[in-house]
ModelCIF file with pLDDT and N, C-alpha, C, O atoms, coordinates in Angstrom:
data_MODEL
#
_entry.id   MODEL 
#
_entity.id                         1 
_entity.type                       polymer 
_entity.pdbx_number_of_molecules   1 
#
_entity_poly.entity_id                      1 
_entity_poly.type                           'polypeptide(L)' 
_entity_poly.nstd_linkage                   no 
_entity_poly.nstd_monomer                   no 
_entity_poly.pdbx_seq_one_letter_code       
;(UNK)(UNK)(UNK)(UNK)(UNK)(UNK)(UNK)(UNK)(UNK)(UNK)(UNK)(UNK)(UNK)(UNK)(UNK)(UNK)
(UNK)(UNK)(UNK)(UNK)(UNK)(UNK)(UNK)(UNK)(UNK)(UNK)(UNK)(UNK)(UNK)(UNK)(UNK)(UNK)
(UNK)(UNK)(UNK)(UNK)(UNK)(UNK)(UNK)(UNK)(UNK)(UNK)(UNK)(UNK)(UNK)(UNK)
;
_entity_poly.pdbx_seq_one_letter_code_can   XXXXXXXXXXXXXXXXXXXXXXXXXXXXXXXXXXXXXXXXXXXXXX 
_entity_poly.pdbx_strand_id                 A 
#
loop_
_entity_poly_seq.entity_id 
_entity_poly_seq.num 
_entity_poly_seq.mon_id 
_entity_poly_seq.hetero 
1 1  UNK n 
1 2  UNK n 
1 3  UNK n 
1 4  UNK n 
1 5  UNK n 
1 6  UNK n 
1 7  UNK n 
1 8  UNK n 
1 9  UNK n 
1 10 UNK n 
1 11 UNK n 
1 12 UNK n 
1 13 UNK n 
1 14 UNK n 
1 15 UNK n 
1 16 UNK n 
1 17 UNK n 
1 18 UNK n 
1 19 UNK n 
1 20 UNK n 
1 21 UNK n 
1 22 UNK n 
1 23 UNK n 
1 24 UNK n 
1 25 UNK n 
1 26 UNK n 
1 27 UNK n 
1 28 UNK n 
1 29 UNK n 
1 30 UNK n 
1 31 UNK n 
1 32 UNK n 
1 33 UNK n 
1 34 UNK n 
1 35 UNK n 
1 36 UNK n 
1 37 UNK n 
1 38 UNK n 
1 39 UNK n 
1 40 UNK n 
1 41 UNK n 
1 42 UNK n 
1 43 UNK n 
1 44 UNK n 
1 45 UNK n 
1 46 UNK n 
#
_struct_asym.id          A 
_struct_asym.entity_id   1 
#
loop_
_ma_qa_metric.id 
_ma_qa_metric.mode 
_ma_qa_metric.name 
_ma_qa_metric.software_group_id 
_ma_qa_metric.type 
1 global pLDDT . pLDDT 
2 local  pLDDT . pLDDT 
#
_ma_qa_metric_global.metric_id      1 
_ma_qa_metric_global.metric_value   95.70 
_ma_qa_metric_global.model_id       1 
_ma_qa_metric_global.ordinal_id     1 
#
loop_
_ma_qa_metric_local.label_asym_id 
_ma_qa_metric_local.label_comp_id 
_ma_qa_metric_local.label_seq_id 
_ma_qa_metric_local.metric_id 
_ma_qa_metric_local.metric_value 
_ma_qa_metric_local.model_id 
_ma_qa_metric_local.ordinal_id 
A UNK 1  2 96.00 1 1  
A UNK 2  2 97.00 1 2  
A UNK 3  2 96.00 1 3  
A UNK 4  2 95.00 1 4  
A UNK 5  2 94.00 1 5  
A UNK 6  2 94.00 1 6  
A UNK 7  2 96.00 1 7  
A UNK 8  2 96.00 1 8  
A UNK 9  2 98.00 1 9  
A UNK 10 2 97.00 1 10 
A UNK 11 2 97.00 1 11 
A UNK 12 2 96.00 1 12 
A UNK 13 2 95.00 1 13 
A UNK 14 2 91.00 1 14 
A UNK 15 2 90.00 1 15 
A UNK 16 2 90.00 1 16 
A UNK 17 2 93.00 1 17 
A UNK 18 2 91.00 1 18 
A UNK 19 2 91.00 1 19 
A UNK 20 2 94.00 1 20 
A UNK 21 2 96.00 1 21 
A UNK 22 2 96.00 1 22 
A UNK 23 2 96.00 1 23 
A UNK 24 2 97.00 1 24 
A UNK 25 2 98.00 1 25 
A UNK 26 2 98.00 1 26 
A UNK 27 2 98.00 1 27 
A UNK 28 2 97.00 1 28 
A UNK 29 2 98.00 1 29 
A UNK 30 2 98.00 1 30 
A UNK 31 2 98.00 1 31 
A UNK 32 2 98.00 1 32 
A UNK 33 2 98.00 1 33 
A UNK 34 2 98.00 1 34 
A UNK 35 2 98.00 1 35 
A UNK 36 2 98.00 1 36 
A UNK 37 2 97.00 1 37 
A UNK 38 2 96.00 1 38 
A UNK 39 2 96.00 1 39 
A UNK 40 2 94.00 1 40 
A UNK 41 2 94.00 1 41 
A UNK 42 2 94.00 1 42 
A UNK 43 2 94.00 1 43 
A UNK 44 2 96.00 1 44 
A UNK 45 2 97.00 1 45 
A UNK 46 2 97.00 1 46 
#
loop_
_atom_site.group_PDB 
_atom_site.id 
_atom_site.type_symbol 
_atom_site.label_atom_id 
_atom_site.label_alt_id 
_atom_site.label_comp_id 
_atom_site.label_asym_id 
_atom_site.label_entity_id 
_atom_site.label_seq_id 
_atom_site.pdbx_PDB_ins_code 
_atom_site.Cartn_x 
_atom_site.Cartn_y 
_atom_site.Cartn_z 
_atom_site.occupancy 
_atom_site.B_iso_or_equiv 
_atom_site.pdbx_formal_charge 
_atom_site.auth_seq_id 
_atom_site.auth_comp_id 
_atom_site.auth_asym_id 
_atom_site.auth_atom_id 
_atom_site.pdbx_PDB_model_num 
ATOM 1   N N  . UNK A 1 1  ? 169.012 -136.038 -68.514 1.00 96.00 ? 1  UNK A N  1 
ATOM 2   C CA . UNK A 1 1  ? 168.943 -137.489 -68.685 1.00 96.00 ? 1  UNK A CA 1 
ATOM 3   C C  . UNK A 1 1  ? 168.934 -137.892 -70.156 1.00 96.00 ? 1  UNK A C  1 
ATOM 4   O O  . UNK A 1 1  ? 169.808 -138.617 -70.631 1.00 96.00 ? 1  UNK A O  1 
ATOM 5   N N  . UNK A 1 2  ? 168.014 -137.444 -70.792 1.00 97.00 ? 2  UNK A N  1 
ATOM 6   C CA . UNK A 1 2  ? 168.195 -137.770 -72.442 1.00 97.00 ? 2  UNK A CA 1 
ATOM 7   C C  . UNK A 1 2  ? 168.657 -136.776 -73.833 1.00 97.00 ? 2  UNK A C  1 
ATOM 8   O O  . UNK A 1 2  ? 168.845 -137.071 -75.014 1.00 97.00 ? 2  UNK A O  1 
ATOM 9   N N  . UNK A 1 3  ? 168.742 -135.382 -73.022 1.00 96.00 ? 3  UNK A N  1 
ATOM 10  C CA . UNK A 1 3  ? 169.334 -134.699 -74.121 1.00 96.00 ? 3  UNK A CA 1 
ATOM 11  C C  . UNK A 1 3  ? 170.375 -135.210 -75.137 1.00 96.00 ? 3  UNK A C  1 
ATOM 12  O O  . UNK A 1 3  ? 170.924 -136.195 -74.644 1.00 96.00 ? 3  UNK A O  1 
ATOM 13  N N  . UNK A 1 4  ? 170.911 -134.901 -76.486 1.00 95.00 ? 4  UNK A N  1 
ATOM 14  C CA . UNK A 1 4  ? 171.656 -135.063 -77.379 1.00 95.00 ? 4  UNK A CA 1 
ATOM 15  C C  . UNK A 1 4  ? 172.010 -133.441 -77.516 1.00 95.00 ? 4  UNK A C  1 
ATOM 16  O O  . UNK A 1 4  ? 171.347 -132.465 -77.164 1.00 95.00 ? 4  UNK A O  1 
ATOM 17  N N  . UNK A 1 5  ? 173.927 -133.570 -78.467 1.00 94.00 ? 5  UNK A N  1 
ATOM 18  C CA . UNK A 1 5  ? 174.054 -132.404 -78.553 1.00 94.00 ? 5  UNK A CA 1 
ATOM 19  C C  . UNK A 1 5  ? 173.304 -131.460 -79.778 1.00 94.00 ? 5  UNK A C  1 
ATOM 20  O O  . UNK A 1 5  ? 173.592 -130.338 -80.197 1.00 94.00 ? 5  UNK A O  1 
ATOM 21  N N  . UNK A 1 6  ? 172.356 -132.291 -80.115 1.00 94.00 ? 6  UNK A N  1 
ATOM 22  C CA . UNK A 1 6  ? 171.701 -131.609 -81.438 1.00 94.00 ? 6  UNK A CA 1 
ATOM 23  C C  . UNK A 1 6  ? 170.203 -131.703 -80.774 1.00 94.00 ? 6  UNK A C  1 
ATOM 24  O O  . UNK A 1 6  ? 169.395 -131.039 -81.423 1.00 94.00 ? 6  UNK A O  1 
ATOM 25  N N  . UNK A 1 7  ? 169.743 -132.248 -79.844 1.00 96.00 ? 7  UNK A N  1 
ATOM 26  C CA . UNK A 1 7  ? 168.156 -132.415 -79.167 1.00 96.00 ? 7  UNK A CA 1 
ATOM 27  C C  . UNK A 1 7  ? 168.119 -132.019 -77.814 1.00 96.00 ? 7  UNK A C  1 
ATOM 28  O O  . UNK A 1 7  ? 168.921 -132.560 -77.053 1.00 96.00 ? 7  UNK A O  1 
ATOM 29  N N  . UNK A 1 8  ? 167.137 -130.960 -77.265 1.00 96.00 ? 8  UNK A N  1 
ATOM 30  C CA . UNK A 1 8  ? 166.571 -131.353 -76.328 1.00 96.00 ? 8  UNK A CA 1 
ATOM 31  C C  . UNK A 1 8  ? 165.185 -131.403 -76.309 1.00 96.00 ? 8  UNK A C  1 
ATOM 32  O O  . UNK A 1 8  ? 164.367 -131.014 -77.143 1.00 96.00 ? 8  UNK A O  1 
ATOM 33  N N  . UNK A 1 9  ? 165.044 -131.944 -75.228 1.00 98.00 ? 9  UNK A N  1 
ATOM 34  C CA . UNK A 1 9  ? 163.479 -132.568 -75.301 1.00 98.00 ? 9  UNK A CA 1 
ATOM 35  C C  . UNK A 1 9  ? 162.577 -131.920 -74.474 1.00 98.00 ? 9  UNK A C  1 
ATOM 36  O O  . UNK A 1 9  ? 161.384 -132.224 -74.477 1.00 98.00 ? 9  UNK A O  1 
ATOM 37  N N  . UNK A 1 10 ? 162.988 -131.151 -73.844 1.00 97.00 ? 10 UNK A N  1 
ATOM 38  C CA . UNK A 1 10 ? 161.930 -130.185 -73.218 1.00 97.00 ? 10 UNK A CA 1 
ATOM 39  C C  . UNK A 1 10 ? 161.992 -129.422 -73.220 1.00 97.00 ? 10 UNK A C  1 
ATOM 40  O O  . UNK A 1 10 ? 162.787 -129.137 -72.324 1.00 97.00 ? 10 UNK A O  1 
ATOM 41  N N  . UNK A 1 11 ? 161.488 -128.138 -73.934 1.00 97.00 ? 11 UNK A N  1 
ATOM 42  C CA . UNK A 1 11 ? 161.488 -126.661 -74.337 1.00 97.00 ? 11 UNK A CA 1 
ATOM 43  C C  . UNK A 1 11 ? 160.958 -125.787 -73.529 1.00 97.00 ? 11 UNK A C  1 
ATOM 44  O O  . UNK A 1 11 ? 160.052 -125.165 -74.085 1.00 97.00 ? 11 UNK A O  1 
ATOM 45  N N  . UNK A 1 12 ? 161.200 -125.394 -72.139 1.00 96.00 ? 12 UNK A N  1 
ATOM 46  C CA . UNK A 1 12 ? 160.452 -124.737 -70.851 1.00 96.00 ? 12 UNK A CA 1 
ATOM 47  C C  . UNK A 1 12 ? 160.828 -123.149 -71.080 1.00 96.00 ? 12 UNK A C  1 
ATOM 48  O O  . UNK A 1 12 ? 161.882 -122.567 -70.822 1.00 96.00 ? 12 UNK A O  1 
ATOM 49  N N  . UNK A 1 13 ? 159.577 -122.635 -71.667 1.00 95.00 ? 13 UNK A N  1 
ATOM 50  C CA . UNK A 1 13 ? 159.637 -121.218 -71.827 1.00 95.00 ? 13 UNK A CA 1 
ATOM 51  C C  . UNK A 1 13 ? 158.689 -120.705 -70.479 1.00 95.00 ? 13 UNK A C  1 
ATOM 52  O O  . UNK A 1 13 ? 157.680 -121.353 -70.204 1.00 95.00 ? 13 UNK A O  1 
ATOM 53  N N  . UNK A 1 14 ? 159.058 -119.551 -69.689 1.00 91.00 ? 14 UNK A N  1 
ATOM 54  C CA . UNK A 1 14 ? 158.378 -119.059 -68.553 1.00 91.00 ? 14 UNK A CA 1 
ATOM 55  C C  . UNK A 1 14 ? 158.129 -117.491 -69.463 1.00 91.00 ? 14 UNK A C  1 
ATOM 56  O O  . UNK A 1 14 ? 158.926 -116.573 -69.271 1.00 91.00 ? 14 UNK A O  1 
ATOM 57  N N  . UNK A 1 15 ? 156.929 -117.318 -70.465 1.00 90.00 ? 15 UNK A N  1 
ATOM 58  C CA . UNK A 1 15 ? 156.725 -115.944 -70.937 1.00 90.00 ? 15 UNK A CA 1 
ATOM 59  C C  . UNK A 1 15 ? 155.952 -116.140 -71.843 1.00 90.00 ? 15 UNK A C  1 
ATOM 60  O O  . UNK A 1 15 ? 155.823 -117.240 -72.381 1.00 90.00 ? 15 UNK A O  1 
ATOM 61  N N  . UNK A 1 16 ? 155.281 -115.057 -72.174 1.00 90.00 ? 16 UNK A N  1 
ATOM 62  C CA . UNK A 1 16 ? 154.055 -115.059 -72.556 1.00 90.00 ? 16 UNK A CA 1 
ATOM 63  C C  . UNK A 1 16 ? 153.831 -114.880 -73.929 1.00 90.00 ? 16 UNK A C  1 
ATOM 64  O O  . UNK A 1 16 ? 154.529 -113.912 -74.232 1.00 90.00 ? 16 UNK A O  1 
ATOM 65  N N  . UNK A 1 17 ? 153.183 -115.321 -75.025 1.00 93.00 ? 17 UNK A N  1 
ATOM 66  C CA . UNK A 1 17 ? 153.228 -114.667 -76.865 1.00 93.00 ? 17 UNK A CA 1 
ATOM 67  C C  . UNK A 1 17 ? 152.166 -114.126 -76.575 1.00 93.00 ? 17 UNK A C  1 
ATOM 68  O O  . UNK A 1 17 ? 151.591 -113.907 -75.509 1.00 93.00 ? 17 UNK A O  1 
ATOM 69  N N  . UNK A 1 18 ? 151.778 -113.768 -78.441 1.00 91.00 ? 18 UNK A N  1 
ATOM 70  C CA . UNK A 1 18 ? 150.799 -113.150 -78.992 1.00 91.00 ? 18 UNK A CA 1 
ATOM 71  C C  . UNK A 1 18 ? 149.994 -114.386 -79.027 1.00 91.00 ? 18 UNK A C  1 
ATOM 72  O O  . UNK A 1 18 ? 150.454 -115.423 -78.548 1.00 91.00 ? 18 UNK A O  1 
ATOM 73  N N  . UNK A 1 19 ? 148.713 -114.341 -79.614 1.00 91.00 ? 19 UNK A N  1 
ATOM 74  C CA . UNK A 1 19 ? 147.400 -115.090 -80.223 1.00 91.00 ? 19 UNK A CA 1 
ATOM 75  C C  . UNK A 1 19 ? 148.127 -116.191 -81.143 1.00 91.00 ? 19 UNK A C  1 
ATOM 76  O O  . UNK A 1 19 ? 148.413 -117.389 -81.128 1.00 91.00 ? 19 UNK A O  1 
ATOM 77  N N  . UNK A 1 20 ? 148.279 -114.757 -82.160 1.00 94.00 ? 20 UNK A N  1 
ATOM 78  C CA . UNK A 1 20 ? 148.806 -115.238 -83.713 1.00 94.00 ? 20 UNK A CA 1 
ATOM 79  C C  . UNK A 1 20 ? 150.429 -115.871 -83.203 1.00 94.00 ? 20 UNK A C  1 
ATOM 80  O O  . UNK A 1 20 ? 150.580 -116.820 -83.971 1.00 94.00 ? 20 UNK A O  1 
ATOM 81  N N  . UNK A 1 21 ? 151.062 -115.837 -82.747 1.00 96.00 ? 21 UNK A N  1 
ATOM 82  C CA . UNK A 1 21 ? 152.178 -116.885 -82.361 1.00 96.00 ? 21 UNK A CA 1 
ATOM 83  C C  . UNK A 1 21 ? 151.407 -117.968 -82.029 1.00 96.00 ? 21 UNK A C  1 
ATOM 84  O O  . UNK A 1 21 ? 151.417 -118.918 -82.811 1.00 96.00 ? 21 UNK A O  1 
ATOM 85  N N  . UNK A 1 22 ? 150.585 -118.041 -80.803 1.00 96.00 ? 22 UNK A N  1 
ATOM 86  C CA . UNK A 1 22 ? 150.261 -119.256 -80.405 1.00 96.00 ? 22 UNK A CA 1 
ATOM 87  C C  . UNK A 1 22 ? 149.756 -120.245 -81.268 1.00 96.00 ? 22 UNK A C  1 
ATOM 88  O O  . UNK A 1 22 ? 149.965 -121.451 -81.143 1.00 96.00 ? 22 UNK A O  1 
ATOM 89  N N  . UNK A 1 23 ? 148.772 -119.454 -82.557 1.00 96.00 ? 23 UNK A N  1 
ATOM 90  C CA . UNK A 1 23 ? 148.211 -120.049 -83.718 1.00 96.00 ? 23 UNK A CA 1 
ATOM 91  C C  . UNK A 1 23 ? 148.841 -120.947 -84.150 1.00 96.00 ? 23 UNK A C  1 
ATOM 92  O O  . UNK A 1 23 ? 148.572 -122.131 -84.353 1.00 96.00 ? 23 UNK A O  1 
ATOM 93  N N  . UNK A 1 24 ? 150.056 -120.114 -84.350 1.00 97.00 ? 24 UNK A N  1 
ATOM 94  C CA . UNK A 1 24 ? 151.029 -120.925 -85.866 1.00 97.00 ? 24 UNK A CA 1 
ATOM 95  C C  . UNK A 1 24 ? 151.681 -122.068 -84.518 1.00 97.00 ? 24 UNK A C  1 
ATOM 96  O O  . UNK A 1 24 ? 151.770 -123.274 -84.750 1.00 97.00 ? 24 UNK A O  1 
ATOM 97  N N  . UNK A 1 25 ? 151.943 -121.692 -83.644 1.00 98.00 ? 25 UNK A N  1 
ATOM 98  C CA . UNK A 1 25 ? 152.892 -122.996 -82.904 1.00 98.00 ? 25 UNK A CA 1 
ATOM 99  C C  . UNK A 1 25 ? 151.855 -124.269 -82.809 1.00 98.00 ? 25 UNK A C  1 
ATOM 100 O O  . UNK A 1 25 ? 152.323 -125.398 -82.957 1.00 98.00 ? 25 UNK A O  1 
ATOM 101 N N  . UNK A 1 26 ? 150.616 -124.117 -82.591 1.00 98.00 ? 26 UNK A N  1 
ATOM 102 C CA . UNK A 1 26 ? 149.269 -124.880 -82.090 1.00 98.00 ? 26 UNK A CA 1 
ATOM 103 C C  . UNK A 1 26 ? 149.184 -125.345 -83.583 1.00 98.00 ? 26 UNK A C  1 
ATOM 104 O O  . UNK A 1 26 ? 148.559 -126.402 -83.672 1.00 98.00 ? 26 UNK A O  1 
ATOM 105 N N  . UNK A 1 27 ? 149.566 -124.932 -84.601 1.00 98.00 ? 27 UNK A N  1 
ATOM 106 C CA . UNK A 1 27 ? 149.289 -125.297 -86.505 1.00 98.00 ? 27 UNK A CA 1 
ATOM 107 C C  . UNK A 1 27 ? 150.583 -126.504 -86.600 1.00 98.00 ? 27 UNK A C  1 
ATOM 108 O O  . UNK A 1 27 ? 150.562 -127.415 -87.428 1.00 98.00 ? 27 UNK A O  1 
ATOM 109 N N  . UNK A 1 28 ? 151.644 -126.312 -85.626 1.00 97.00 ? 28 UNK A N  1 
ATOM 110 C CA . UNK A 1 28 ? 152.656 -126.997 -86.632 1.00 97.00 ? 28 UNK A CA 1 
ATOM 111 C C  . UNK A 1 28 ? 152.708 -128.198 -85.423 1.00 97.00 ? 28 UNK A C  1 
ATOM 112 O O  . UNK A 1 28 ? 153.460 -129.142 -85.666 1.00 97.00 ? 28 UNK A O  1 
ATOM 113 N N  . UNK A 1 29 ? 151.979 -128.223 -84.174 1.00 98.00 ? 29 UNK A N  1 
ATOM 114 C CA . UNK A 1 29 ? 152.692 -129.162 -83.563 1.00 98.00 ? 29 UNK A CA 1 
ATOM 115 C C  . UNK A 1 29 ? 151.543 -130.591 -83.536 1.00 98.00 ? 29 UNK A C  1 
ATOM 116 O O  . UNK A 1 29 ? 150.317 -130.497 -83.605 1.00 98.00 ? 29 UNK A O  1 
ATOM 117 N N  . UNK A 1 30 ? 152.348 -131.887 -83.417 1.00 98.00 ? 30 UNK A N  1 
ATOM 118 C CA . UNK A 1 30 ? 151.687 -133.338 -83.737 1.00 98.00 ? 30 UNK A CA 1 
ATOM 119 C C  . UNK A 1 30 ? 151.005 -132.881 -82.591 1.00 98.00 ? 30 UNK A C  1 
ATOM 120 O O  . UNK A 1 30 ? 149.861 -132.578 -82.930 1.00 98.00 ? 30 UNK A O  1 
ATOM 121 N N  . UNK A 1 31 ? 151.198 -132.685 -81.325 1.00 98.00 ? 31 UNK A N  1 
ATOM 122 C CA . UNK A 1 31 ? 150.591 -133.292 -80.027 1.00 98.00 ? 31 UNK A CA 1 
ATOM 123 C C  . UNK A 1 31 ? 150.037 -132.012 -79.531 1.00 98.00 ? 31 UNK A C  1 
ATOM 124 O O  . UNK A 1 31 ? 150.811 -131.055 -79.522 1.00 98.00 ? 31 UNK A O  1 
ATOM 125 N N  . UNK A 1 32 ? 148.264 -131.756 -78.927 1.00 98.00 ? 32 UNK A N  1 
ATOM 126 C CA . UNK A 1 32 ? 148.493 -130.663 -78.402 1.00 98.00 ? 32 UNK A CA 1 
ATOM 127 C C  . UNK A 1 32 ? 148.308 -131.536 -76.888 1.00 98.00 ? 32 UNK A C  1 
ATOM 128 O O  . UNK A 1 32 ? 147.705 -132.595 -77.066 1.00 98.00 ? 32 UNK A O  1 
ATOM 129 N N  . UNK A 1 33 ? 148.723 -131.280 -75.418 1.00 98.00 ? 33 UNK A N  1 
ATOM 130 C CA . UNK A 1 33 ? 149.044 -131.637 -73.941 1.00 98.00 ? 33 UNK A CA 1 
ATOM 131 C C  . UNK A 1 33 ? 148.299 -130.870 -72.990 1.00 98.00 ? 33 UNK A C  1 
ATOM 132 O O  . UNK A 1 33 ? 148.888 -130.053 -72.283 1.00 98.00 ? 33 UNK A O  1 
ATOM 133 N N  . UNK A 1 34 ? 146.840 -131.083 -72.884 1.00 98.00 ? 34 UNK A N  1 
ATOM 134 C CA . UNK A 1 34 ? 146.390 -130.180 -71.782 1.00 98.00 ? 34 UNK A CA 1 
ATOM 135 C C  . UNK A 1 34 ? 145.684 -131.039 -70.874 1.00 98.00 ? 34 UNK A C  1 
ATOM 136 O O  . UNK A 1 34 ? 144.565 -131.530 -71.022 1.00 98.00 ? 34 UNK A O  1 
ATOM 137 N N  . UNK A 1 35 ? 146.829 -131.205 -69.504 1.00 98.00 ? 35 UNK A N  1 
ATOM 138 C CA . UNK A 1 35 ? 146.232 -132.481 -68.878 1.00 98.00 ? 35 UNK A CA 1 
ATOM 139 C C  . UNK A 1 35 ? 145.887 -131.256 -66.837 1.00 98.00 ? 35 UNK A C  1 
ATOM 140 O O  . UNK A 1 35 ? 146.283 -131.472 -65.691 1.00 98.00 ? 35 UNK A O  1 
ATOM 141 N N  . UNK A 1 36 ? 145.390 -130.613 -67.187 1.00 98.00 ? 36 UNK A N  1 
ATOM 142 C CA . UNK A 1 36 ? 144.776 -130.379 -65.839 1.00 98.00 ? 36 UNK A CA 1 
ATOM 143 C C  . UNK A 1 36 ? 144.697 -131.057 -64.711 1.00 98.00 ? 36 UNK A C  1 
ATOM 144 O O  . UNK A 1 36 ? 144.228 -132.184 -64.872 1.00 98.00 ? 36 UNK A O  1 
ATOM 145 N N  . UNK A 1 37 ? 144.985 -130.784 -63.627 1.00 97.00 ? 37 UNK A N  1 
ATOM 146 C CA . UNK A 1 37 ? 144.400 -131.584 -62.052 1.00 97.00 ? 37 UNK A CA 1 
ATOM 147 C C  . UNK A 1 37 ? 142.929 -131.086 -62.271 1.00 97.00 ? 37 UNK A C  1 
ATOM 148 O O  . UNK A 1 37 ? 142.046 -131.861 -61.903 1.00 97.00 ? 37 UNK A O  1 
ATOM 149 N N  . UNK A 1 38 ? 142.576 -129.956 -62.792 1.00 96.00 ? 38 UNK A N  1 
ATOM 150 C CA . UNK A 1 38 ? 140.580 -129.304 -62.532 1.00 96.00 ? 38 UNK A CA 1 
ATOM 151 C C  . UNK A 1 38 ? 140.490 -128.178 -62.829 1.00 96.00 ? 38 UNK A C  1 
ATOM 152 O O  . UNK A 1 38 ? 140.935 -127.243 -62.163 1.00 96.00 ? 38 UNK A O  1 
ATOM 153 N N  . UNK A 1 39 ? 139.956 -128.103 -63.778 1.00 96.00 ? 39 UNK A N  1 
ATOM 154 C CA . UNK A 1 39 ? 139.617 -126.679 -64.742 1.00 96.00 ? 39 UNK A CA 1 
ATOM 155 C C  . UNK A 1 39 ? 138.407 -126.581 -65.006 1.00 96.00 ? 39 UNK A C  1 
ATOM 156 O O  . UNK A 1 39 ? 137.702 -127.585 -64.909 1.00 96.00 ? 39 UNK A O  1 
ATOM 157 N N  . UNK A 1 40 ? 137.797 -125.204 -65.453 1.00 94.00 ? 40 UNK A N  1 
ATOM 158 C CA . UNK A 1 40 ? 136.360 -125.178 -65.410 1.00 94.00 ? 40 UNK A CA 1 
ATOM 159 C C  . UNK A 1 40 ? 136.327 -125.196 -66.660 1.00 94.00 ? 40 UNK A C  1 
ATOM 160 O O  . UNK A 1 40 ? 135.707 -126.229 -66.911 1.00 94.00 ? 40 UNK A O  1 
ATOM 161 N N  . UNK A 1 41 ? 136.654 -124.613 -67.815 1.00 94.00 ? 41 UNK A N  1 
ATOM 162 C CA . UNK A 1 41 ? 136.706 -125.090 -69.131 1.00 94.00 ? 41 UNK A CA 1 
ATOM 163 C C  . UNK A 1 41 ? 138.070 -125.536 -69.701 1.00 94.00 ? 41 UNK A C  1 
ATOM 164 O O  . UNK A 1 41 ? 138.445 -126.707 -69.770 1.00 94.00 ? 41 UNK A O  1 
ATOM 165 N N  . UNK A 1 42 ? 138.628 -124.661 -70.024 1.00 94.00 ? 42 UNK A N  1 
ATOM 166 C CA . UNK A 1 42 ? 140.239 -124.907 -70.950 1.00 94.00 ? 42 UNK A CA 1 
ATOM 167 C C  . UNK A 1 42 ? 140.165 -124.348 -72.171 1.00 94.00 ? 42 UNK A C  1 
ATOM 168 O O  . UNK A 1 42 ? 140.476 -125.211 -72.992 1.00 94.00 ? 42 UNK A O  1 
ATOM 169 N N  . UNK A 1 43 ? 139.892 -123.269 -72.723 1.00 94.00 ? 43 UNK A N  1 
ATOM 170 C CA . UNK A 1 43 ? 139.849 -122.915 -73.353 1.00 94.00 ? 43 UNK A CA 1 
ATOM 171 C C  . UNK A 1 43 ? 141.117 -123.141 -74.127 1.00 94.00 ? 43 UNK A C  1 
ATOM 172 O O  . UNK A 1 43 ? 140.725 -123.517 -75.232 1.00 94.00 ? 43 UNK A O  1 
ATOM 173 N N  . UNK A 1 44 ? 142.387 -123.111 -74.131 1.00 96.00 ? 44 UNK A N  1 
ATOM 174 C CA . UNK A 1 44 ? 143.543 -123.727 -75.346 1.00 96.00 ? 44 UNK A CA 1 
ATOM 175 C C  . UNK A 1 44 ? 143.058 -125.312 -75.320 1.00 96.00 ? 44 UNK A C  1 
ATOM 176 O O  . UNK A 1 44 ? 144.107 -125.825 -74.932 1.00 96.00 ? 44 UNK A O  1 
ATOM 177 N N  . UNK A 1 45 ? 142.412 -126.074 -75.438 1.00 97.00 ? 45 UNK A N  1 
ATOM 178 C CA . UNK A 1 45 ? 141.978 -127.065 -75.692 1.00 97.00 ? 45 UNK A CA 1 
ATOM 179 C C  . UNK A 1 45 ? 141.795 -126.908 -76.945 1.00 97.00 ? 45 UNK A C  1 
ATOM 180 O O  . UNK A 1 45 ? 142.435 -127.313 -77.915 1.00 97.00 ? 45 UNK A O  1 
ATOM 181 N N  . UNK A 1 46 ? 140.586 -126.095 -76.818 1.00 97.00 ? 46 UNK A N  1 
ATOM 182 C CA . UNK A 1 46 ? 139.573 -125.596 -77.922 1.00 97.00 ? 46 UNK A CA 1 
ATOM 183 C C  . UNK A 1 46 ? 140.169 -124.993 -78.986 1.00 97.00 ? 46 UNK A C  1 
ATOM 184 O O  . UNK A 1 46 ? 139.484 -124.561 -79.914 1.00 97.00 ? 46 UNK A O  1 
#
């Protein structure tokens, strides 16, 4: 629906990183998105 040939807008990776990947991606991005139906904590919140 809204892709461009230079954008897309939803980046759906099914696989798993390291820590230190997740770090630096969680360092560079504006928004972090952790919207649960019911979780007992959430630790990538944190």
């Amino acid at each position: 629906r809204f892709a461009e040939f230079d954008w897309v807008p939803i980046r759906y990776l099914n696989k798993s990183f390291t820590r230190r990947s997740l770090a630096g991606f969680f360092r560079v991005s504006k928004v972090g998105l952790v919207t649960p139906l019911r979780d007992g904590m959430n630790l990538v919140a944190k």
